[in-house]
PDB file of N, CA and C in Angstrom:
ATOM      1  N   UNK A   1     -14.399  15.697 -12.611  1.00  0.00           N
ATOM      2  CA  UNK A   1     -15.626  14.935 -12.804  1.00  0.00           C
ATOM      3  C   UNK A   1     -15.339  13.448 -12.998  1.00  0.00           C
ATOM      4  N   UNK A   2     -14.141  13.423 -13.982  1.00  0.00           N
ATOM      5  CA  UNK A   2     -13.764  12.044 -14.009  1.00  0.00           C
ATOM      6  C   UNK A   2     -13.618  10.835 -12.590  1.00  0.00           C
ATOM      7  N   UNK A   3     -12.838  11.463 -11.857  1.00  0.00           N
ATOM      8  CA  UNK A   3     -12.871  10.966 -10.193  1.00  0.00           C
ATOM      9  C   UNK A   3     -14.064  10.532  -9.693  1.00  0.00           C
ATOM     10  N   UNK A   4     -15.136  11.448  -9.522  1.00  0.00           N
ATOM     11  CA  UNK A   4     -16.269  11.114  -9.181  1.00  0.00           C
ATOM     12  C   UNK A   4     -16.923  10.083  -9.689  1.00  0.00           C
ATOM     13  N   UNK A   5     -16.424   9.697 -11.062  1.00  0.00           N
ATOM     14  CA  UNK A   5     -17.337   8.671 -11.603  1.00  0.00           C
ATOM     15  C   UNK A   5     -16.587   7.405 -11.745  1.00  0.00           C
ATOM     16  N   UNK A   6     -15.225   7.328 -11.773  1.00  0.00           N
ATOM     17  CA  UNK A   6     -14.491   6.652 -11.255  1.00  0.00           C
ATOM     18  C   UNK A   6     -14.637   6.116  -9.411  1.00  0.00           C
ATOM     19  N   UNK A   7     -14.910   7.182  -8.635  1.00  0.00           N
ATOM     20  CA  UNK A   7     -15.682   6.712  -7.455  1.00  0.00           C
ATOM     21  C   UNK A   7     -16.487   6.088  -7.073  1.00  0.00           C
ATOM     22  N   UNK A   8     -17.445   6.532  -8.116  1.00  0.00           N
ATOM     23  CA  UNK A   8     -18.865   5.943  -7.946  1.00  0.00           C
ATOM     24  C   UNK A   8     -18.846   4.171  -8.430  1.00  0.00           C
ATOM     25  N   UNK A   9     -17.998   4.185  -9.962  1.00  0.00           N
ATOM     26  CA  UNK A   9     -17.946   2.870 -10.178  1.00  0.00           C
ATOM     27  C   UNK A   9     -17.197   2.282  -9.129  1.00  0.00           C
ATOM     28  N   UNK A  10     -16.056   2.397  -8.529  1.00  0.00           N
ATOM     29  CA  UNK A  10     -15.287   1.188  -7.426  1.00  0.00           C
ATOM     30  C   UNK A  10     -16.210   1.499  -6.468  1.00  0.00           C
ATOM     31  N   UNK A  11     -17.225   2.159  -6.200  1.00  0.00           N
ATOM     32  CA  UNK A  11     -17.664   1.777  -4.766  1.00  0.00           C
ATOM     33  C   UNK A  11     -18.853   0.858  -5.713  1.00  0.00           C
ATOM     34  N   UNK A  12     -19.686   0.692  -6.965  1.00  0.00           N
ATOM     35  CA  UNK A  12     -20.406  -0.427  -6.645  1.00  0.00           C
ATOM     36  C   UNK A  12     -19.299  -1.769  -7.334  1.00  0.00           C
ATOM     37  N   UNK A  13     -18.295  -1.524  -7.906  1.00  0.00           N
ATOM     38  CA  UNK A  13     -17.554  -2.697  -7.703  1.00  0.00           C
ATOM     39  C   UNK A  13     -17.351  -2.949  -6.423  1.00  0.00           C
ATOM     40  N   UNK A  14     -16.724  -2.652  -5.378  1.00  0.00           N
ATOM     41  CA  UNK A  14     -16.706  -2.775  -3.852  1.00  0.00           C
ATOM     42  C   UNK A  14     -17.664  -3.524  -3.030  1.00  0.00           C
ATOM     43  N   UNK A  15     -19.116  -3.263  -3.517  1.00  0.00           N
ATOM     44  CA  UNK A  15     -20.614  -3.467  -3.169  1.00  0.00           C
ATOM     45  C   UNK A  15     -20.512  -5.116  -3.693  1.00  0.00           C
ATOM     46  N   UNK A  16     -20.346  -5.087  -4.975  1.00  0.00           N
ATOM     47  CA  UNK A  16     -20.500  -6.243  -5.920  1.00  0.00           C
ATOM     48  C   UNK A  16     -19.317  -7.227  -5.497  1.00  0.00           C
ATOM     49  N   UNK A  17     -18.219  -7.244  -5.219  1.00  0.00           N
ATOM     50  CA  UNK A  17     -17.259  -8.089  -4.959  1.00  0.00           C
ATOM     51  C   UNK A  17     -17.365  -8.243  -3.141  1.00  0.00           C
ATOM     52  N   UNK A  18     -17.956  -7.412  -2.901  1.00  0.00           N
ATOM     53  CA  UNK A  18     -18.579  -7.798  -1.030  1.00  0.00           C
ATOM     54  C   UNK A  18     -19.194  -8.775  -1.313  1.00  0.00           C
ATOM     55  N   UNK A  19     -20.679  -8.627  -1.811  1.00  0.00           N
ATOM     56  CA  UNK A  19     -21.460  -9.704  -1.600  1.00  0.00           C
ATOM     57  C   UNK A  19     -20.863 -11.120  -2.145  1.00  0.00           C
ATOM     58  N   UNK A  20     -20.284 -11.095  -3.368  1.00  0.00           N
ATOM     59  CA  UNK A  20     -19.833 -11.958  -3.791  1.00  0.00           C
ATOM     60  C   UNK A  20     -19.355 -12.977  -2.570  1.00  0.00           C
ATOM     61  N   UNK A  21     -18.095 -11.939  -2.043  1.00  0.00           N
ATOM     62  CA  UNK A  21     -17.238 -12.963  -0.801  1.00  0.00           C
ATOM     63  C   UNK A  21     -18.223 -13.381   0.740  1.00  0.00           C
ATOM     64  N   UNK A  22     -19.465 -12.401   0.881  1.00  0.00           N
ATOM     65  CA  UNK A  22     -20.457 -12.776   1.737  1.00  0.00           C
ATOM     66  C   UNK A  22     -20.911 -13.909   1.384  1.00  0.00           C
ATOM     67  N   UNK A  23     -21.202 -14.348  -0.362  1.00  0.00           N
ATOM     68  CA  UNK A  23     -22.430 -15.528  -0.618  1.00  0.00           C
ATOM     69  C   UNK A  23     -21.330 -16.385  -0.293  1.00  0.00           C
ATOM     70  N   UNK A  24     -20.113 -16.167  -0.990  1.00  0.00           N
ATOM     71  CA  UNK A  24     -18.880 -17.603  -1.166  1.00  0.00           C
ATOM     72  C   UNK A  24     -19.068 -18.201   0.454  1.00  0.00           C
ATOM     73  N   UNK A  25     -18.862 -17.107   1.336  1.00  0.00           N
ATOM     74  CA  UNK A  25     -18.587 -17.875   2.994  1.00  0.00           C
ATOM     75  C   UNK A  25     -20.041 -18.331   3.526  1.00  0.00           C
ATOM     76  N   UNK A  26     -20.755 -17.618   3.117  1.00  0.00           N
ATOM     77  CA  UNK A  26     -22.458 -18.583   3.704  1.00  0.00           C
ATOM     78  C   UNK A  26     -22.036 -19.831   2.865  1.00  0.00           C
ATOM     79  N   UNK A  27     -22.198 -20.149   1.947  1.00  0.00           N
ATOM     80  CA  UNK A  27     -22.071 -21.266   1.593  1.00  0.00           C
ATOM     81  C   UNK A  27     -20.873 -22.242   1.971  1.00  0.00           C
ATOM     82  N   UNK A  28     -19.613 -21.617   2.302  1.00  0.00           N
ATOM     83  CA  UNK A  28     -18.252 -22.132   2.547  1.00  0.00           C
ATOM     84  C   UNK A  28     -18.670 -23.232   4.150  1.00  0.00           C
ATOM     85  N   UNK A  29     -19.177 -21.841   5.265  1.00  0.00           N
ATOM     86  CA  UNK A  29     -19.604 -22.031   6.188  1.00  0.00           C
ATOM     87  C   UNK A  29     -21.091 -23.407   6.136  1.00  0.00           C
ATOM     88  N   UNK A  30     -21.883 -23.468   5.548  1.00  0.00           N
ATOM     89  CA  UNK A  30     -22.931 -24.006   5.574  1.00  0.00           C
ATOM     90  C   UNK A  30     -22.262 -25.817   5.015  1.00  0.00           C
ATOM     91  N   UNK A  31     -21.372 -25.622   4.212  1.00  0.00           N
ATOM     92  CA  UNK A  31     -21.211 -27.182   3.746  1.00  0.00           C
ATOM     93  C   UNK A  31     -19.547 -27.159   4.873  1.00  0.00           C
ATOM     94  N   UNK A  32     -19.318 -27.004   5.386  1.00  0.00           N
ATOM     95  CA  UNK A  32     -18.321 -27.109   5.807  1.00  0.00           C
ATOM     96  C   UNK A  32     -17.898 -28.516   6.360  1.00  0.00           C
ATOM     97  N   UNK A  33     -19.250 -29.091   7.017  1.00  0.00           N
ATOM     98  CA  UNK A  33     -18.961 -30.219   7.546  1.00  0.00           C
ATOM     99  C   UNK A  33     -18.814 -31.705   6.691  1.00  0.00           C
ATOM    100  N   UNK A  34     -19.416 -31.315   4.920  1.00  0.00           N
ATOM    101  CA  UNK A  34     -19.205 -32.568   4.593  1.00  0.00           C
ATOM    102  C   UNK A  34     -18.202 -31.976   3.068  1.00  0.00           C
ATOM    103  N   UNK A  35     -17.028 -31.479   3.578  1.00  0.00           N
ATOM    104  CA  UNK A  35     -16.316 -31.194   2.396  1.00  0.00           C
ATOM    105  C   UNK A  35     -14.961 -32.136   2.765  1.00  0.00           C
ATOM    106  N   UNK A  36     -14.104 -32.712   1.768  1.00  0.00           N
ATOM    107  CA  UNK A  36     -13.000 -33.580   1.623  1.00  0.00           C
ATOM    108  C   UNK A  36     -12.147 -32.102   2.132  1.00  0.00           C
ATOM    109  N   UNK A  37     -10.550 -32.567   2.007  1.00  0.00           N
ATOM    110  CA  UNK A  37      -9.574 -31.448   2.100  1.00  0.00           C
ATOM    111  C   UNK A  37      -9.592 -30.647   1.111  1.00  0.00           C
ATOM    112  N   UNK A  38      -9.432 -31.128   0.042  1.00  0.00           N
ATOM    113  CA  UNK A  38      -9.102 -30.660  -1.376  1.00  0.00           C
ATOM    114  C   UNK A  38     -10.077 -29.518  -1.505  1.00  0.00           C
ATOM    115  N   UNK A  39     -11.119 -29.708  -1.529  1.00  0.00           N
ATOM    116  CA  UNK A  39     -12.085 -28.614  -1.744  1.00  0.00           C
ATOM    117  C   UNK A  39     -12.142 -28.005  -0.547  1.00  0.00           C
ATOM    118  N   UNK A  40     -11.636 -28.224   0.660  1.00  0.00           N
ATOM    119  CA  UNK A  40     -11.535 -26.888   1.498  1.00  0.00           C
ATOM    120  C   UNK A  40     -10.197 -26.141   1.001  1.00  0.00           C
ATOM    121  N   UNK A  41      -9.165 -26.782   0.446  1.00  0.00           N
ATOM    122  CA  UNK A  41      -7.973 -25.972   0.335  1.00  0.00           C
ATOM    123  C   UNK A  41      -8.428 -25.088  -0.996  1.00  0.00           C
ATOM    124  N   UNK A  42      -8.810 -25.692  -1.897  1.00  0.00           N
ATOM    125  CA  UNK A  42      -9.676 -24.890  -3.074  1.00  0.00           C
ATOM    126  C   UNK A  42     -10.402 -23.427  -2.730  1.00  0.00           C
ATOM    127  N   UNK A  43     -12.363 -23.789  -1.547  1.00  0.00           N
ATOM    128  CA  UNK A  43     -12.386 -22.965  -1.179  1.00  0.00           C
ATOM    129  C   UNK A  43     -11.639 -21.468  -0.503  1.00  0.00           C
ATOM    130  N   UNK A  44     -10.697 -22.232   0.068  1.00  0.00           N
ATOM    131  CA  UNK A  44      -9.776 -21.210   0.814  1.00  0.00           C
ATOM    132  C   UNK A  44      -9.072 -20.270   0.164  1.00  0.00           C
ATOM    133  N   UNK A  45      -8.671 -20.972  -1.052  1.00  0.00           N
ATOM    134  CA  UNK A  45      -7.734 -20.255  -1.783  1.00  0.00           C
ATOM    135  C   UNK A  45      -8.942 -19.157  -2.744  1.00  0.00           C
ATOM    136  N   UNK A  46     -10.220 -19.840  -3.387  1.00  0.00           N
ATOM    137  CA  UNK A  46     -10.721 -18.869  -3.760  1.00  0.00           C
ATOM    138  C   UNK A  46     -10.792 -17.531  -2.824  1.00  0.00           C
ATOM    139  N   UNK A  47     -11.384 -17.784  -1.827  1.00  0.00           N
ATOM    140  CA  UNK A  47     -11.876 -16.411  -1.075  1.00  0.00           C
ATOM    141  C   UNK A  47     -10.827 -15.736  -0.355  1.00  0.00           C
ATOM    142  N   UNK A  48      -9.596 -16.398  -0.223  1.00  0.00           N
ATOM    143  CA  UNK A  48      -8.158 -15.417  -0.277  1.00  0.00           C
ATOM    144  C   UNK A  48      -8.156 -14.457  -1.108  1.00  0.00           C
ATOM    145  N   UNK A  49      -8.499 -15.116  -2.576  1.00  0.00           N
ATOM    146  CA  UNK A  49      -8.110 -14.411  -3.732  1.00  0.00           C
ATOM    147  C   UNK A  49      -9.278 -13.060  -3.786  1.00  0.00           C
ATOM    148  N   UNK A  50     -10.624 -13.417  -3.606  1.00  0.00           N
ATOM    149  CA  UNK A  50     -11.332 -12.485  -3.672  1.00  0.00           C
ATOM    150  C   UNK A  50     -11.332 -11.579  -2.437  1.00  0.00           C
ATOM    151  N   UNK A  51     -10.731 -12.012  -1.253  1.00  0.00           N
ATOM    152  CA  UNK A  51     -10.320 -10.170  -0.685  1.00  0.00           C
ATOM    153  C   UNK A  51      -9.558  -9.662  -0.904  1.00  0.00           C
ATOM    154  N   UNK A  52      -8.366 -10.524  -1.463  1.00  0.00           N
ATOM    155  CA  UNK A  52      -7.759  -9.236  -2.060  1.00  0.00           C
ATOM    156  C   UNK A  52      -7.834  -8.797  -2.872  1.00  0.00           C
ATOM    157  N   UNK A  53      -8.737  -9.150  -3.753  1.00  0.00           N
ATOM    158  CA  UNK A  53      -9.418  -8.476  -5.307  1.00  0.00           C
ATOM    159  C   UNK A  53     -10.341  -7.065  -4.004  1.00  0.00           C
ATOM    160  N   UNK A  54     -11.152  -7.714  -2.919  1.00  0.00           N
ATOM    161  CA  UNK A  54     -11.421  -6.500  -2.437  1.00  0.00           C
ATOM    162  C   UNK A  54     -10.837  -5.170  -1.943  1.00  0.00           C
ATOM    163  N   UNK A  55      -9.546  -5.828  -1.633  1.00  0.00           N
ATOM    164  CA  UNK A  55      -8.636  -5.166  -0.795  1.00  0.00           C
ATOM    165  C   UNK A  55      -8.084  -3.891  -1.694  1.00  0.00           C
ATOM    166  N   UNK A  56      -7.825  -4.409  -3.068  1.00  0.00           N
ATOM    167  CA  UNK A  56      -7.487  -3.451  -3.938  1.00  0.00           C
ATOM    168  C   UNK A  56      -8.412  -3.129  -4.362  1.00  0.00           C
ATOM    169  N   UNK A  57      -9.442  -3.050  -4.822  1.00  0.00           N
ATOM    170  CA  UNK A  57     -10.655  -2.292  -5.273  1.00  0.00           C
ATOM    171  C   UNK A  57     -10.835  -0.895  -4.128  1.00  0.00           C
ATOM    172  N   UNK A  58     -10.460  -1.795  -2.719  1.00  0.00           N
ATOM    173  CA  UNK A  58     -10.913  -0.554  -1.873  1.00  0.00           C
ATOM    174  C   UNK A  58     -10.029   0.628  -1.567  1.00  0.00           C
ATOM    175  N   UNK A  59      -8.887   0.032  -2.144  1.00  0.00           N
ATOM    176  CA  UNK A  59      -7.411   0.921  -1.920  1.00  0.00           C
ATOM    177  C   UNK A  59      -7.303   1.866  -3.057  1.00  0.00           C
ATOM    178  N   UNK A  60      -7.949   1.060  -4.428  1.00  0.00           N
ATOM    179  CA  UNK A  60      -8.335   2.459  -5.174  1.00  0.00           C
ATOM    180  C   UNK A  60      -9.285   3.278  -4.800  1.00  0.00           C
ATOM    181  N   UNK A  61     -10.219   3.162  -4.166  1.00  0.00           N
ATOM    182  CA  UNK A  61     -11.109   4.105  -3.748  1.00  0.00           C
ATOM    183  C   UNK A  61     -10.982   5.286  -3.085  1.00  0.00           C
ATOM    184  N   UNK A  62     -10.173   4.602  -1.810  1.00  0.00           N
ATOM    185  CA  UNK A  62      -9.402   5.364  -1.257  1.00  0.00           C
ATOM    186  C   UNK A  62      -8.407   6.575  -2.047  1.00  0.00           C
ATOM    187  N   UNK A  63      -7.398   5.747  -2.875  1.00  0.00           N
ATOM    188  CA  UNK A  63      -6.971   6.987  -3.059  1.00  0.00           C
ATOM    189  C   UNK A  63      -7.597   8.199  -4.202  1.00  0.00           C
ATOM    190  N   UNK A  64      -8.445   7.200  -4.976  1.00  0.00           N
ATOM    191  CA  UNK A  64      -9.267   8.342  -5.936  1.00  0.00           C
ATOM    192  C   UNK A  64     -10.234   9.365  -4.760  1.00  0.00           C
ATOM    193  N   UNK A  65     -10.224   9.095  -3.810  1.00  0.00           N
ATOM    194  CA  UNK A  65     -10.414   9.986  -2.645  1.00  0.00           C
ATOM    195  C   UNK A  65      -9.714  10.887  -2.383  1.00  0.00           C
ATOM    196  N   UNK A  66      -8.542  10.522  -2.000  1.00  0.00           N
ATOM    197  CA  UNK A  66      -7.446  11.387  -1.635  1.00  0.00           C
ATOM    198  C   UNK A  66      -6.819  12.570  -2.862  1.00  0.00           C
ATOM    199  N   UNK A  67      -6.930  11.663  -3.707  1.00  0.00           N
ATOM    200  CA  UNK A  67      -6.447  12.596  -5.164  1.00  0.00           C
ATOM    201  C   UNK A  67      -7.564  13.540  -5.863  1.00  0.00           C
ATOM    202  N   UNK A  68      -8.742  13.102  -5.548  1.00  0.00           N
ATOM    203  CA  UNK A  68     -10.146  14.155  -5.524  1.00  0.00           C
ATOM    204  C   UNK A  68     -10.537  15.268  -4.514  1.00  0.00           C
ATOM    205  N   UNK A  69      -9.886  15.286  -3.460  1.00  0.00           N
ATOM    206  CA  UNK A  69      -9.795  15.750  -2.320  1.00  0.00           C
ATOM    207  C   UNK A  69      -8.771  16.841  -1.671  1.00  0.00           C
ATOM    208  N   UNK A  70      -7.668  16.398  -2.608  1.00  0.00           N
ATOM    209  CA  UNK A  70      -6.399  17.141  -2.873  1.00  0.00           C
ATOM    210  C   UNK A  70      -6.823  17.983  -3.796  1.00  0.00           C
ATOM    211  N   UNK A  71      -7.177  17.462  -5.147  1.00  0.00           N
ATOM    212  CA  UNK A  71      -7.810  18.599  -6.139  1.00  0.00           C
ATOM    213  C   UNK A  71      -8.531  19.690  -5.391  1.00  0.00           C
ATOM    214  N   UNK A  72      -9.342  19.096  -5.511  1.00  0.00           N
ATOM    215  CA  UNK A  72     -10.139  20.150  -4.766  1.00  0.00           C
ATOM    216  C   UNK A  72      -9.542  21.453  -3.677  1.00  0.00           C
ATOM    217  N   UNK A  73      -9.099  20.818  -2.576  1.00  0.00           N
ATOM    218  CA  UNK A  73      -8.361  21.856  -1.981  1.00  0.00           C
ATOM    219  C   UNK A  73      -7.402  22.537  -2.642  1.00  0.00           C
ATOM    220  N   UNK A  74      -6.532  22.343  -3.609  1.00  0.00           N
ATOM    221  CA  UNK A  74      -5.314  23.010  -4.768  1.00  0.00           C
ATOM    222  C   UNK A  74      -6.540  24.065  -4.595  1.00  0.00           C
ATOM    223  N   UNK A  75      -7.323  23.689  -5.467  1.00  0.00           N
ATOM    224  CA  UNK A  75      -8.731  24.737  -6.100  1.00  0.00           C
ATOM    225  C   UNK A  75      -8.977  25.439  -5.192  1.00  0.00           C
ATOM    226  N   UNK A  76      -9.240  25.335  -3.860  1.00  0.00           N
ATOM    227  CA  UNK A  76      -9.892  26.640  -3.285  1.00  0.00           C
ATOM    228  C   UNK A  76      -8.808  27.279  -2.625  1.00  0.00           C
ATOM    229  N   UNK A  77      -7.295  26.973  -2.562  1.00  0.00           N
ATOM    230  CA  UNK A  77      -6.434  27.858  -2.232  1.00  0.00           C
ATOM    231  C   UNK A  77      -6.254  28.648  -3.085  1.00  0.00           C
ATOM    232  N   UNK A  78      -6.008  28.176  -4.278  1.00  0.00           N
ATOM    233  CA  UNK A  78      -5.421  28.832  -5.698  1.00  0.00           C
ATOM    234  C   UNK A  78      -6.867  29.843  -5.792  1.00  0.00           C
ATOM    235  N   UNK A  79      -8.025  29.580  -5.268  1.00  0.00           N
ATOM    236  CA  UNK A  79      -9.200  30.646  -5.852  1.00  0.00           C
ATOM    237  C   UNK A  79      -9.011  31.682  -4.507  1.00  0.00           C
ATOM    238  N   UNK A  80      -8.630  31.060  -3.148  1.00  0.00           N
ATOM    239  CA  UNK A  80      -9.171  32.041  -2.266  1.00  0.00           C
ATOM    240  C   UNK A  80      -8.126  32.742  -1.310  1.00  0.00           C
ATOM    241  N   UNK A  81      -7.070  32.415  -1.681  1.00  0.00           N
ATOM    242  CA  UNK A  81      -5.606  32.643  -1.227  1.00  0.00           C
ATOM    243  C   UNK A  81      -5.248  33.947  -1.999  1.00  0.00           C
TER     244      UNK A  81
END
């Protein structure tokens, strides 16, 4: 049960750190033309940082997938084997 709810939270962390990096690039994209360097190298580096904050959010998901999924099957061999 724990998994599942552990699932449920990284997928709306997942949801929540998407949009996040969606609003950062509308806006990244929209001022683009009157930004100095500095604050593009800034921008850049933020929204590096936040996919891979996504990247791992989604890689736990994944495997609390795999390790919920595995359970599970243990379970119906061990019941039906």
């Amino acid at each position: 049960m724990i998994h599942f709810i552990l699932i449920l939270f990284g997928l709306g962390i997942l949801v929540a750190v998407g949009a996040i990096i969606w609003h950062i690039l509308v806006i990244f994209i929209d001022n683009l033309h009157n930004t100095d360097n500095l604050v593009f190298i800034m921008m850049s580096f933020t929204i590096a940082v936040l996919l891979i904050l996504f990247m791992a959010v989604f890689a736990f998901i994944f495997e609390s997938l795999c390790i919920a999924f595995g359970a599970i099957q243990d379970i119906a061999t061990m019941l039906f084997a």
